[in-house]
C-alpha atoms as a PDB file:
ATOM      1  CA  UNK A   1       0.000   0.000   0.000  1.00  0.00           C
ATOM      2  CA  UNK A   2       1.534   3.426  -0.903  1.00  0.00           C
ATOM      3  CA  UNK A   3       0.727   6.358   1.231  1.00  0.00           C
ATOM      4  CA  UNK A   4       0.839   9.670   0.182  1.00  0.00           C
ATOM      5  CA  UNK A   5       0.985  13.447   1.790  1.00  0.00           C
ATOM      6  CA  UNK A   6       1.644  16.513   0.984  1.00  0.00           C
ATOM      7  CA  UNK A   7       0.164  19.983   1.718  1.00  0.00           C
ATOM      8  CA  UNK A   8      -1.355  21.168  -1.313  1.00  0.00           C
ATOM      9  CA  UNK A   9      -1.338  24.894  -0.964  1.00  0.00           C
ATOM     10  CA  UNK A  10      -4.834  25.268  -1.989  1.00  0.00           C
ATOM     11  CA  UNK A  11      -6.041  22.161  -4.262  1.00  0.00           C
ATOM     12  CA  UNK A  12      -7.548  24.677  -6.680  1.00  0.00           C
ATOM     13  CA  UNK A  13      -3.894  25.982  -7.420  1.00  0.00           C
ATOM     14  CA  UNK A  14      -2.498  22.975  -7.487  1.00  0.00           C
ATOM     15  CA  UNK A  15      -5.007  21.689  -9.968  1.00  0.00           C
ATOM     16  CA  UNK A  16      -3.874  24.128 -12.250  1.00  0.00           C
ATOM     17  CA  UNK A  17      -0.218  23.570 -12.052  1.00  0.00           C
ATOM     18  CA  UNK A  18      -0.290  19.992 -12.649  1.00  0.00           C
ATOM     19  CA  UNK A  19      -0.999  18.002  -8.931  1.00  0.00           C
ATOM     20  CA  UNK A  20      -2.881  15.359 -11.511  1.00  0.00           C
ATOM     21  CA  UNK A  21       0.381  14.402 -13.645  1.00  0.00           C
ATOM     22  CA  UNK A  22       1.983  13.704 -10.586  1.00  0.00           C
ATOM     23  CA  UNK A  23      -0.995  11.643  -9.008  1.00  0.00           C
ATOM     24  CA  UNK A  24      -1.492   9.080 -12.139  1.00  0.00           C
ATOM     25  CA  UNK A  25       2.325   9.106 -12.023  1.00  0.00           C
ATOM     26  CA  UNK A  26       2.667   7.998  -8.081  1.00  0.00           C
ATOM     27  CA  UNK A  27      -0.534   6.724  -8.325  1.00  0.00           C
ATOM     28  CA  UNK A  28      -1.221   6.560  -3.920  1.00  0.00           C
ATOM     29  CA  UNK A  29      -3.755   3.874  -2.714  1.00  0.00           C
ATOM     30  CA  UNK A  30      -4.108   6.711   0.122  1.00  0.00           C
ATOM     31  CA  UNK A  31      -3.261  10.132  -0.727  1.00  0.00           C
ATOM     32  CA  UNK A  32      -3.564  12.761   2.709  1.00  0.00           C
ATOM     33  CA  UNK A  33      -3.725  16.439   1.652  1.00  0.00           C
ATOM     34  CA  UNK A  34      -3.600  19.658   4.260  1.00  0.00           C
ATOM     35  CA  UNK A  35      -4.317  23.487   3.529  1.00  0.00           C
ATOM     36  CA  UNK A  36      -6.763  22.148   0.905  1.00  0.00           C
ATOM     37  CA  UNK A  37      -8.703  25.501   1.466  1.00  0.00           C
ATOM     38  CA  UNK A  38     -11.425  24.122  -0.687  1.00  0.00           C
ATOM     39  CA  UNK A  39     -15.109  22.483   0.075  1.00  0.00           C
ATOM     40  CA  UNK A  40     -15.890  18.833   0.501  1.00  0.00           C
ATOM     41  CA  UNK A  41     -17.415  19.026  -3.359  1.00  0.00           C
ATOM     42  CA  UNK A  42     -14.810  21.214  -4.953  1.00  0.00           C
ATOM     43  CA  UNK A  43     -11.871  19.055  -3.349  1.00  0.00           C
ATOM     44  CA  UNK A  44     -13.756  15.726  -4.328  1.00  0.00           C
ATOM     45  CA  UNK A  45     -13.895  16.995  -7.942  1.00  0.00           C
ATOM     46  CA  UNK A  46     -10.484  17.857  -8.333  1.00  0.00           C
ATOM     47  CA  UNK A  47      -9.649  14.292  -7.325  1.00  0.00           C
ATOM     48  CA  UNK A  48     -10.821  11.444  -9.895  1.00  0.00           C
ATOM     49  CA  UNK A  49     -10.906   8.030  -9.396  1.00  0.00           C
ATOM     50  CA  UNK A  50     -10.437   8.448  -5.252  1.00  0.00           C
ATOM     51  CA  UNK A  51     -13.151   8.853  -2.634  1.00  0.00           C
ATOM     52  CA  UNK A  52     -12.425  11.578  -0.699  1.00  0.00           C
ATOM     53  CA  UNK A  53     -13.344  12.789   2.973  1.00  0.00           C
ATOM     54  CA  UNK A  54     -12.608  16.284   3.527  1.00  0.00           C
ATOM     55  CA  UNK A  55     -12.944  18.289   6.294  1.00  0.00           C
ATOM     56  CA  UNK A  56     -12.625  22.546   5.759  1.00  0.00           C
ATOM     57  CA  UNK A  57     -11.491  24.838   7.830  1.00  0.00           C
ATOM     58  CA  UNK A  58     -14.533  27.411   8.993  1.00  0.00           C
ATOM     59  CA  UNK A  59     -12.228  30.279   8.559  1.00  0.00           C
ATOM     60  CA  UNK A  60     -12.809  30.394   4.381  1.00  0.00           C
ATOM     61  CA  UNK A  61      -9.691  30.108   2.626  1.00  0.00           C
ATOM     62  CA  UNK A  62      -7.646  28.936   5.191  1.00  0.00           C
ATOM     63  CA  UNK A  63      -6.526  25.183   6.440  1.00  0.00           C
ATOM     64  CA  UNK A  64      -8.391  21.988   5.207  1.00  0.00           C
ATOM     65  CA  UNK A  65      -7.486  18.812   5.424  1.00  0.00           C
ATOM     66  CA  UNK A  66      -8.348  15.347   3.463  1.00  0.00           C
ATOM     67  CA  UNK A  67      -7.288  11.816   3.130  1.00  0.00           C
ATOM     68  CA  UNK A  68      -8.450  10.085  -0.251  1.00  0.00           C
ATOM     69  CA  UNK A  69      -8.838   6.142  -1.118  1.00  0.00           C
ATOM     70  CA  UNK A  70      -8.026   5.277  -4.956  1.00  0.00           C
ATOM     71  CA  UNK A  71     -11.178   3.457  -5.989  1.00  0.00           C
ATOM     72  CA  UNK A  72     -10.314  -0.796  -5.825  1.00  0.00           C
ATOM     73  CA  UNK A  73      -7.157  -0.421  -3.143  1.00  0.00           C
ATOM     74  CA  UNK A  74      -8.765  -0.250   0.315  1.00  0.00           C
ATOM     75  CA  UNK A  75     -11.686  -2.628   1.174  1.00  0.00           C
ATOM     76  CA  UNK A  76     -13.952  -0.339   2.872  1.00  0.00           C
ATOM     77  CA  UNK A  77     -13.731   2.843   4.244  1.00  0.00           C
ATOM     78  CA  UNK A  78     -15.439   3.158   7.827  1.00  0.00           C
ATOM     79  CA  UNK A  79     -15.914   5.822  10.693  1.00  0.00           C
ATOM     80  CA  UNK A  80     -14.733   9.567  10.013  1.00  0.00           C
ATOM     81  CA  UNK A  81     -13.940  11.777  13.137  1.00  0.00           C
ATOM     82  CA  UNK A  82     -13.205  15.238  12.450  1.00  0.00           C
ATOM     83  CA  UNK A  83     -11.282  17.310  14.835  1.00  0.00           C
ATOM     84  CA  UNK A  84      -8.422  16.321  17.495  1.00  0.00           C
ATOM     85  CA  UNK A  85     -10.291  17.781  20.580  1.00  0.00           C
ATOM     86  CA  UNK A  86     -12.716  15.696  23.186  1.00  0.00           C
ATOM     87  CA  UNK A  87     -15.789  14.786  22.191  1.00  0.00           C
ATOM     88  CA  UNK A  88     -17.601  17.438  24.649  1.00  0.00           C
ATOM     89  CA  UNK A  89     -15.487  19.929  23.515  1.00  0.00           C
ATOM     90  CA  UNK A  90     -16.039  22.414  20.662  1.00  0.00           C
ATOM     91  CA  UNK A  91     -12.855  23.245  18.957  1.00  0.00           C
ATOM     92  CA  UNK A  92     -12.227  27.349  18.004  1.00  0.00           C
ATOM     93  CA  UNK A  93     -12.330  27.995  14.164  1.00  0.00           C
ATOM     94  CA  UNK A  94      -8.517  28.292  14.213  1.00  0.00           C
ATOM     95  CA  UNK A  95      -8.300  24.621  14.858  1.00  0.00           C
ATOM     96  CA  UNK A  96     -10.807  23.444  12.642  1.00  0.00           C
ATOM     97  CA  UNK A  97      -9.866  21.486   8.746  1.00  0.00           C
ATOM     98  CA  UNK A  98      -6.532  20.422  10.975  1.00  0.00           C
ATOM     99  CA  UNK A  99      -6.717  17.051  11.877  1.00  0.00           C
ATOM    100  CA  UNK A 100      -9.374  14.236  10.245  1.00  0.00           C
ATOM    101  CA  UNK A 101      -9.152  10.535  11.422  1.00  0.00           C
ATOM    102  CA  UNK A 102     -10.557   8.624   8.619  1.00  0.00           C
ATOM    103  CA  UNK A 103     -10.639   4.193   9.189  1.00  0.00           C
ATOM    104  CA  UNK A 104      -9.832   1.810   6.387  1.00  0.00           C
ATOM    105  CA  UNK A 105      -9.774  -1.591   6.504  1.00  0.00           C
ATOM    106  CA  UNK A 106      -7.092  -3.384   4.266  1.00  0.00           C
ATOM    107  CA  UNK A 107      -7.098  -6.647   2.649  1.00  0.00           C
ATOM    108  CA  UNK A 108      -3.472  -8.056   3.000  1.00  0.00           C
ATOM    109  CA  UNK A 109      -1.546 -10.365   0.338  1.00  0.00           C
ATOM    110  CA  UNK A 110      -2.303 -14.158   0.164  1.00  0.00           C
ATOM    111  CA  UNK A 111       0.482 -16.387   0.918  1.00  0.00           C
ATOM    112  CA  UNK A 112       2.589 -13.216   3.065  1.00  0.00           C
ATOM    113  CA  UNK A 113       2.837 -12.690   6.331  1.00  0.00           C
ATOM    114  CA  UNK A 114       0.167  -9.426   5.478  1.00  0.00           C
ATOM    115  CA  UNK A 115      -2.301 -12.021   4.821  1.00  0.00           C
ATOM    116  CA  UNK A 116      -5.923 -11.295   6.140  1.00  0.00           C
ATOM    117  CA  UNK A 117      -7.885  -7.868   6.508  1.00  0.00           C
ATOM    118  CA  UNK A 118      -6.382  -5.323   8.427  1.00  0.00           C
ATOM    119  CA  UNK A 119      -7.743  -1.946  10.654  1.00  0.00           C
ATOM    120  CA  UNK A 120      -5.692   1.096  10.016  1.00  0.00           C
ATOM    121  CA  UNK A 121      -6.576   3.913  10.806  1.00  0.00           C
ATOM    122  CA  UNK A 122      -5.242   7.113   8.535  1.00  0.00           C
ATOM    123  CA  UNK A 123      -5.238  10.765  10.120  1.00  0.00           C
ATOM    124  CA  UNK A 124      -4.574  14.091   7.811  1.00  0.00           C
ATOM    125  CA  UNK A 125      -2.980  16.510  10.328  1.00  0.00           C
ATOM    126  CA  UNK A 126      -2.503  20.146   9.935  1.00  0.00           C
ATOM    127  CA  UNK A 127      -0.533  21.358  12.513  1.00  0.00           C
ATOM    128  CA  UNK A 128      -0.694  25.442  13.028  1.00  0.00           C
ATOM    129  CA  UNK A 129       2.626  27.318  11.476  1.00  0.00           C
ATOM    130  CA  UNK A 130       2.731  29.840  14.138  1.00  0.00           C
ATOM    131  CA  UNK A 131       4.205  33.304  14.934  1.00  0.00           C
ATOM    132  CA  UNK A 132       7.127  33.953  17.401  1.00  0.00           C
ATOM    133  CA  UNK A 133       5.485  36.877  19.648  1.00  0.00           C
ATOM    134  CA  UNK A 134       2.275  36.794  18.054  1.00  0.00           C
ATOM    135  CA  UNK A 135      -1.299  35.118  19.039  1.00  0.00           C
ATOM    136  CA  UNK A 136      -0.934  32.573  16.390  1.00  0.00           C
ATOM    137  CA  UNK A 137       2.260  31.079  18.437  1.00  0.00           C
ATOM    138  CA  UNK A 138      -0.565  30.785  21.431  1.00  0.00           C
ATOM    139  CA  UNK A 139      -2.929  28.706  19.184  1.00  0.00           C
ATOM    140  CA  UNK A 140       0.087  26.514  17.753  1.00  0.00           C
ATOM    141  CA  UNK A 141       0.508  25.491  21.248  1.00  0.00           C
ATOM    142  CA  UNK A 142      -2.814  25.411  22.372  1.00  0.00           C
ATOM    143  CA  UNK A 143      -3.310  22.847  19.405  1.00  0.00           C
ATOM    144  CA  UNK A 144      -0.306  20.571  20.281  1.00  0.00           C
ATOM    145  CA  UNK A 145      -1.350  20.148  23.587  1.00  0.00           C
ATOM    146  CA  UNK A 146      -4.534  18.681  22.239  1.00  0.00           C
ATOM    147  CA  UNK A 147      -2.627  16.646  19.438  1.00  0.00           C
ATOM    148  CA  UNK A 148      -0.719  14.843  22.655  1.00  0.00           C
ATOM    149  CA  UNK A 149      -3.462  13.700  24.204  1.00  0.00           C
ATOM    150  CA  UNK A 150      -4.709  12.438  21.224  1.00  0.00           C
ATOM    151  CA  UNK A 151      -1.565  10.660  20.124  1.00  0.00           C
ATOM    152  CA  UNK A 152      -1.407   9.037  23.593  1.00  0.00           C
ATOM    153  CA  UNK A 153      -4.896   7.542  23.458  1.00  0.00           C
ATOM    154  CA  UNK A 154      -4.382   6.402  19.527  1.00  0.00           C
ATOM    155  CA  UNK A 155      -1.472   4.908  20.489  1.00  0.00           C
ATOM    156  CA  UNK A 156      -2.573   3.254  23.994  1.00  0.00           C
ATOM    157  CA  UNK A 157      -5.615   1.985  21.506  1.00  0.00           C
ATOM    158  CA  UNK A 158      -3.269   0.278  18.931  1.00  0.00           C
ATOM    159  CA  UNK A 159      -1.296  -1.178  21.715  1.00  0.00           C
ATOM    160  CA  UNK A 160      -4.462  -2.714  23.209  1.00  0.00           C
ATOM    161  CA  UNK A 161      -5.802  -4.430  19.822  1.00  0.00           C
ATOM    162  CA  UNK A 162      -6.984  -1.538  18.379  1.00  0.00           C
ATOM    163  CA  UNK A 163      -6.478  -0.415  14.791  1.00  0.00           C
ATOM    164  CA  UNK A 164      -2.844   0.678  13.547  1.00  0.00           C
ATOM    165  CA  UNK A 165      -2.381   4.149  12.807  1.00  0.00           C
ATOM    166  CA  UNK A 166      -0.407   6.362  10.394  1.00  0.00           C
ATOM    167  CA  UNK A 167      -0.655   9.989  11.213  1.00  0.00           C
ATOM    168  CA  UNK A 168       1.077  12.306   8.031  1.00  0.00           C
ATOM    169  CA  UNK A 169       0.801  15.619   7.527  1.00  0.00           C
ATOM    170  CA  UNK A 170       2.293  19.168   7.576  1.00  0.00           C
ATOM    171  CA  UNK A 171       3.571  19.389  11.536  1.00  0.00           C
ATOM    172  CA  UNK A 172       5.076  23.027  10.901  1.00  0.00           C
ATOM    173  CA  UNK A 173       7.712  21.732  13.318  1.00  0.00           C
ATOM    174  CA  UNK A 174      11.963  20.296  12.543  1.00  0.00           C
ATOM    175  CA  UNK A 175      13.112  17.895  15.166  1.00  0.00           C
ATOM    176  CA  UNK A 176      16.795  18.653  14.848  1.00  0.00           C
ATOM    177  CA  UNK A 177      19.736  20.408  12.161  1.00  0.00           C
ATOM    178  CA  UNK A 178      19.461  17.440  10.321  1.00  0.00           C
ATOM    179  CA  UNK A 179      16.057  18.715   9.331  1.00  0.00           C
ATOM    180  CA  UNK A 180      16.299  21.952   7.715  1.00  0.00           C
ATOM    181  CA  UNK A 181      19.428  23.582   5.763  1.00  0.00           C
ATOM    182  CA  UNK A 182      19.873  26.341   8.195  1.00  0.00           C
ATOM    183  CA  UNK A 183      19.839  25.394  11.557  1.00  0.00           C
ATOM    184  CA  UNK A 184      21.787  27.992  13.539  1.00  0.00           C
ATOM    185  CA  UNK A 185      20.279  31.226  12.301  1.00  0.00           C
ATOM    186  CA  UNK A 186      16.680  29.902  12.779  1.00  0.00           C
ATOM    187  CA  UNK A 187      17.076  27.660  15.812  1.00  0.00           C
ATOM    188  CA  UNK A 188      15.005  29.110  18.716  1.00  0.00           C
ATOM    189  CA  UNK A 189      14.567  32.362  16.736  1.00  0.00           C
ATOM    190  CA  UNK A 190      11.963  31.238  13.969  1.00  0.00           C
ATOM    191  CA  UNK A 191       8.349  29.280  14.600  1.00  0.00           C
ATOM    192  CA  UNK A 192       9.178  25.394  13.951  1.00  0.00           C
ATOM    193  CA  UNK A 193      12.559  25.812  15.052  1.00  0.00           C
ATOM    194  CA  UNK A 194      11.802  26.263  18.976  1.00  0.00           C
ATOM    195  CA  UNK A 195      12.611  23.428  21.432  1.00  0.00           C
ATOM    196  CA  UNK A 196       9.136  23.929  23.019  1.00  0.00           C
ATOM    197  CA  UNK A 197       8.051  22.541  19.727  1.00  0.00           C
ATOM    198  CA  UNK A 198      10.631  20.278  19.240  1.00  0.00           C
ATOM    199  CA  UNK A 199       9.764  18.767  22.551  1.00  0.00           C
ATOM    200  CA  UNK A 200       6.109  17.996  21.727  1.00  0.00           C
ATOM    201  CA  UNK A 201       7.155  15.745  18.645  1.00  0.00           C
ATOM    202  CA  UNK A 202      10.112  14.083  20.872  1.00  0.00           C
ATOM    203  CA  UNK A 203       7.679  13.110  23.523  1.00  0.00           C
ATOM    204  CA  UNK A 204       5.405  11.392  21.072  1.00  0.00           C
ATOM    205  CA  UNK A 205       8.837   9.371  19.858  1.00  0.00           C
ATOM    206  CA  UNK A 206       9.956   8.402  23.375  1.00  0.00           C
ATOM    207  CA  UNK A 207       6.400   7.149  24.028  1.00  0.00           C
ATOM    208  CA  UNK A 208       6.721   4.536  20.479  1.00  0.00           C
ATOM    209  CA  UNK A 209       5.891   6.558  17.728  1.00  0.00           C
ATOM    210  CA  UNK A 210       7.953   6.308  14.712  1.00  0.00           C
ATOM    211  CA  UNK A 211       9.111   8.752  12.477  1.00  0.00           C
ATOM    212  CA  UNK A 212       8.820   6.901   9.330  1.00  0.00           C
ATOM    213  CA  UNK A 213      11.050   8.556   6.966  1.00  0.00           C
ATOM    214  CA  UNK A 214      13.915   9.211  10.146  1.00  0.00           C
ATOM    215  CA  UNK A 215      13.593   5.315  10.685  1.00  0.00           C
ATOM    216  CA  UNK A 216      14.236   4.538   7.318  1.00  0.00           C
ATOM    217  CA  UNK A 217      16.867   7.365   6.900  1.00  0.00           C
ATOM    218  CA  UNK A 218      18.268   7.457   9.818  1.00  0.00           C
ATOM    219  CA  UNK A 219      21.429   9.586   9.174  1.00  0.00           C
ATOM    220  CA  UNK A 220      20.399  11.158   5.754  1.00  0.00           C
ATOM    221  CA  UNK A 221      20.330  14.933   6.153  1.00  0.00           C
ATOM    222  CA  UNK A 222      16.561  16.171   5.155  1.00  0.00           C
ATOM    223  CA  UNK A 223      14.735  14.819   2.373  1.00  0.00           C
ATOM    224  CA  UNK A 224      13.649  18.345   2.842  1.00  0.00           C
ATOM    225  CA  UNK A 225      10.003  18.496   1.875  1.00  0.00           C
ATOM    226  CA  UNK A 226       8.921  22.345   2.569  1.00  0.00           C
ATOM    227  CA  UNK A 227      11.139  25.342   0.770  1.00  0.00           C
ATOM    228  CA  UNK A 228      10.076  29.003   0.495  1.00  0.00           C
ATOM    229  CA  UNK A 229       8.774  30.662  -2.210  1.00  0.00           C
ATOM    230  CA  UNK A 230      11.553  34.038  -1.379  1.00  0.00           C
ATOM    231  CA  UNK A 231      14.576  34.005  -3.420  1.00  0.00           C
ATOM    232  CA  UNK A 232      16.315  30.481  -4.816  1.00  0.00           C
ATOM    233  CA  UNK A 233      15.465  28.423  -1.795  1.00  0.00           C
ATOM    234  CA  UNK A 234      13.772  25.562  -3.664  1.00  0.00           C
ATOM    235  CA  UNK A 235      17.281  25.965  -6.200  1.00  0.00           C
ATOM    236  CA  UNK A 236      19.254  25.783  -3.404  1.00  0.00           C
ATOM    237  CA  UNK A 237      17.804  23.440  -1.445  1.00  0.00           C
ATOM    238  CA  UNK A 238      17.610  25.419   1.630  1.00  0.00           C
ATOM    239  CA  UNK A 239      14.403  23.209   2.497  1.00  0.00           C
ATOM    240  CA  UNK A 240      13.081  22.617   5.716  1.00  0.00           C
ATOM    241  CA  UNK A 241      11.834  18.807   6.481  1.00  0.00           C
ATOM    242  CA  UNK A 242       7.804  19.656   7.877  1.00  0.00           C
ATOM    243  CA  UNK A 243       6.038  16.770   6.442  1.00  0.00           C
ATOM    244  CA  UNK A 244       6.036  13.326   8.574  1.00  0.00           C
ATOM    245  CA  UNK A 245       4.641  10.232   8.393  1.00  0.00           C
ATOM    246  CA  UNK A 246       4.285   9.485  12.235  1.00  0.00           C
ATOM    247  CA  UNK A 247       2.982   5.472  12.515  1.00  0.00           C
ATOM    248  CA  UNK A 248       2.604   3.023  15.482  1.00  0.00           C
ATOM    249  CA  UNK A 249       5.468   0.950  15.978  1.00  0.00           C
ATOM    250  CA  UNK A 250       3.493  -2.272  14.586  1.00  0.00           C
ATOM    251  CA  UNK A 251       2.469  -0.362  11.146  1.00  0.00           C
ATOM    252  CA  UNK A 252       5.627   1.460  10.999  1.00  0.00           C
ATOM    253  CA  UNK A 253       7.814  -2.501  10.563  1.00  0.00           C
ATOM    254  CA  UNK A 254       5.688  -2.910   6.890  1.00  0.00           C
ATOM    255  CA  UNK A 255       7.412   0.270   5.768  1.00  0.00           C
ATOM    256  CA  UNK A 256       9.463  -0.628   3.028  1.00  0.00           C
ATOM    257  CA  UNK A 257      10.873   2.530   0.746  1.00  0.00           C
ATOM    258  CA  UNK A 258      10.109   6.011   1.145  1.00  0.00           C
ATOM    259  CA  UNK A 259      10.847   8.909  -1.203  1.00  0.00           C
ATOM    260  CA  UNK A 260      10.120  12.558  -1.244  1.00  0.00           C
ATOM    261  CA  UNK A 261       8.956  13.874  -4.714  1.00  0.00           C
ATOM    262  CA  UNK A 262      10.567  16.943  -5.261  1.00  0.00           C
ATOM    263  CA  UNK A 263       9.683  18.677  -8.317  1.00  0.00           C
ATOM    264  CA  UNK A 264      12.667  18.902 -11.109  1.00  0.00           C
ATOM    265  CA  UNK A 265      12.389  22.788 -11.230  1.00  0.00           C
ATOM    266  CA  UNK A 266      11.119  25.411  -9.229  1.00  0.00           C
ATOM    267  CA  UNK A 267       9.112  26.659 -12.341  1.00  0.00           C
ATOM    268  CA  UNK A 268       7.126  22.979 -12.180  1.00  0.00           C
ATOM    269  CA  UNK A 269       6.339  22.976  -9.033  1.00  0.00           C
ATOM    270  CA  UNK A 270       2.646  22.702  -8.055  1.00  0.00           C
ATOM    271  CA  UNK A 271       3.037  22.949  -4.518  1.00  0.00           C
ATOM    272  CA  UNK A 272       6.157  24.724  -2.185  1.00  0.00           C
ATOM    273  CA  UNK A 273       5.839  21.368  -0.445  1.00  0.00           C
ATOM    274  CA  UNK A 274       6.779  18.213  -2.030  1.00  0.00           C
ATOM    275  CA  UNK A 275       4.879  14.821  -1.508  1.00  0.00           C
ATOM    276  CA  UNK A 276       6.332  12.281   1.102  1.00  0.00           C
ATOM    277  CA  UNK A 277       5.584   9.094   0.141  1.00  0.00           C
ATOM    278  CA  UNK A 278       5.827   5.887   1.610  1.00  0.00           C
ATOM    279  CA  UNK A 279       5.218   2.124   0.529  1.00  0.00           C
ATOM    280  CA  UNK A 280       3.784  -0.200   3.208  1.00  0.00           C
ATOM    281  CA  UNK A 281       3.733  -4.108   2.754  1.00  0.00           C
ATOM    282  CA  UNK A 282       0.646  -5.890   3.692  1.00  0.00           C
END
């Protein structure tokens, strides 16, 4: 099964610079999208031959997040929960089209050790960018407080027979230099550089996550996925790594390969992220 993310930068756009040449090339049996900045119909549309659950941001324009099955690859597709806070508890608009929990169930190879169906639960997450000295670095931490709880009970689930679960998306956070060109001038000076962010991610680690691409690469500097649209960042390859694949320990063994598909030129680009894909044997 290949997995698939990558923040879109509004799927409209992409549409238009070529995100569909790229999907029939890859071709993901799940394909997770944030700051889709679209509705459920419009984002649907723009993706052919997958069911799609999408979940908008109320703010219009901003956020958005959606994970989307390529018709024949998954089995079924079962319950949808949208938003990371308790169930009592109404998120603020900020927070909302950031994190959608979608379940699949899998049908594994006949005659491998995948063999039989399979629970696995996928979750689009979008975490907030932030603002040193601003409100918005409030509501980035605000919101990772609420993504560790939810981490801890997805993963105390799993543990307990539950369904496996891959959470990939656009974190907005590095864990270390090894994860964006320029470490010293940004390190505890720029949003996503700050230990108090770095810290969140690390705890989920130490507790058993897995950072899928790290695991696989463990001493490979980047795959950078993010790089800004100022100057000749994307020539240079003064990227920053954002996007993760974050799995329980279980799922995270069936990873095989992983590769980030960065575009050949800056001028055919369709996104300022590139897609961080991952192949998963079942």
């Amino acid at each position: 099964m290949r997995i698939a993310t990558v923040n879109v930068n509004g799927i409209r756009a992409a549409a238009r610079k070529g995100i569909s040449t790229w999907l029939e090339a890859s071709a993901p049996d799940v394909l997770v999208l944030q700051e889709v900045r679209a509705d459920e119909k419009t984002a649907s549309d723009l993706l052919p031959g997958y069911r799609s659950e999408v979940w908008p941001c109320r703010i219009k324009g901003r956020a958005g997040v959606a994970v989307a099955v390529r018709e024949g690859s998954v089995v079924a597709v079962g319950e949808v929960r949208r938003g990371v806070a308790l169930p009592d508890t109404v998120e603020p608009d900020v927070d909302s089209g950031r994190w959608l929990e979608v379940d699949l169930a899998v049908e594994g190879t006949p005659g491998s050790d995948g063999a039989g169906r399979h629970t696995l639960t996928v979750v689009s997450a979008y975490l907030h960018s932030g603002q040193l000295g601003t409100e918005k670095m409030d509501q980035k931490y605000a919101h990772l407080e609420l993504v560790d709880a939810r981490m801890a009970e997805l993963l105390e689930s799993s543990e307990s027979g539950g369904p496996q679960v891959i959470m990939a998306g656009d974190l907005n956070v590095v864990r270390s230099e090894r994860d964006i060109k320029n470490w010293k001038p940004n390190h505890n000076k720029t949003a996503g550089v700050m230990d108090e962010e770095i810290a969140h991610l690390e705890g989920w680690f130490a507790s058993g996550w897995i950072d899928v691409a790290r695991w696989l690469a463990p001493g490979e500097q980047g795959p950078y996925t993010w790089w800004s649209q100022r100057g000749r960042a994307f020539d240079n390859n003064a990227g920053w790594r954002l996007d993760y694949q974050v799995a329980t320990p279980r799922l995270a063994k069936r990873a095989s390969t992983f590769t980030v598909d960065r575009a050949d030129s800056h001028d055919t680009r369709w996104s300022d992220h590139a897609p961080l894909v991952v192949d998963y044997a079942f």
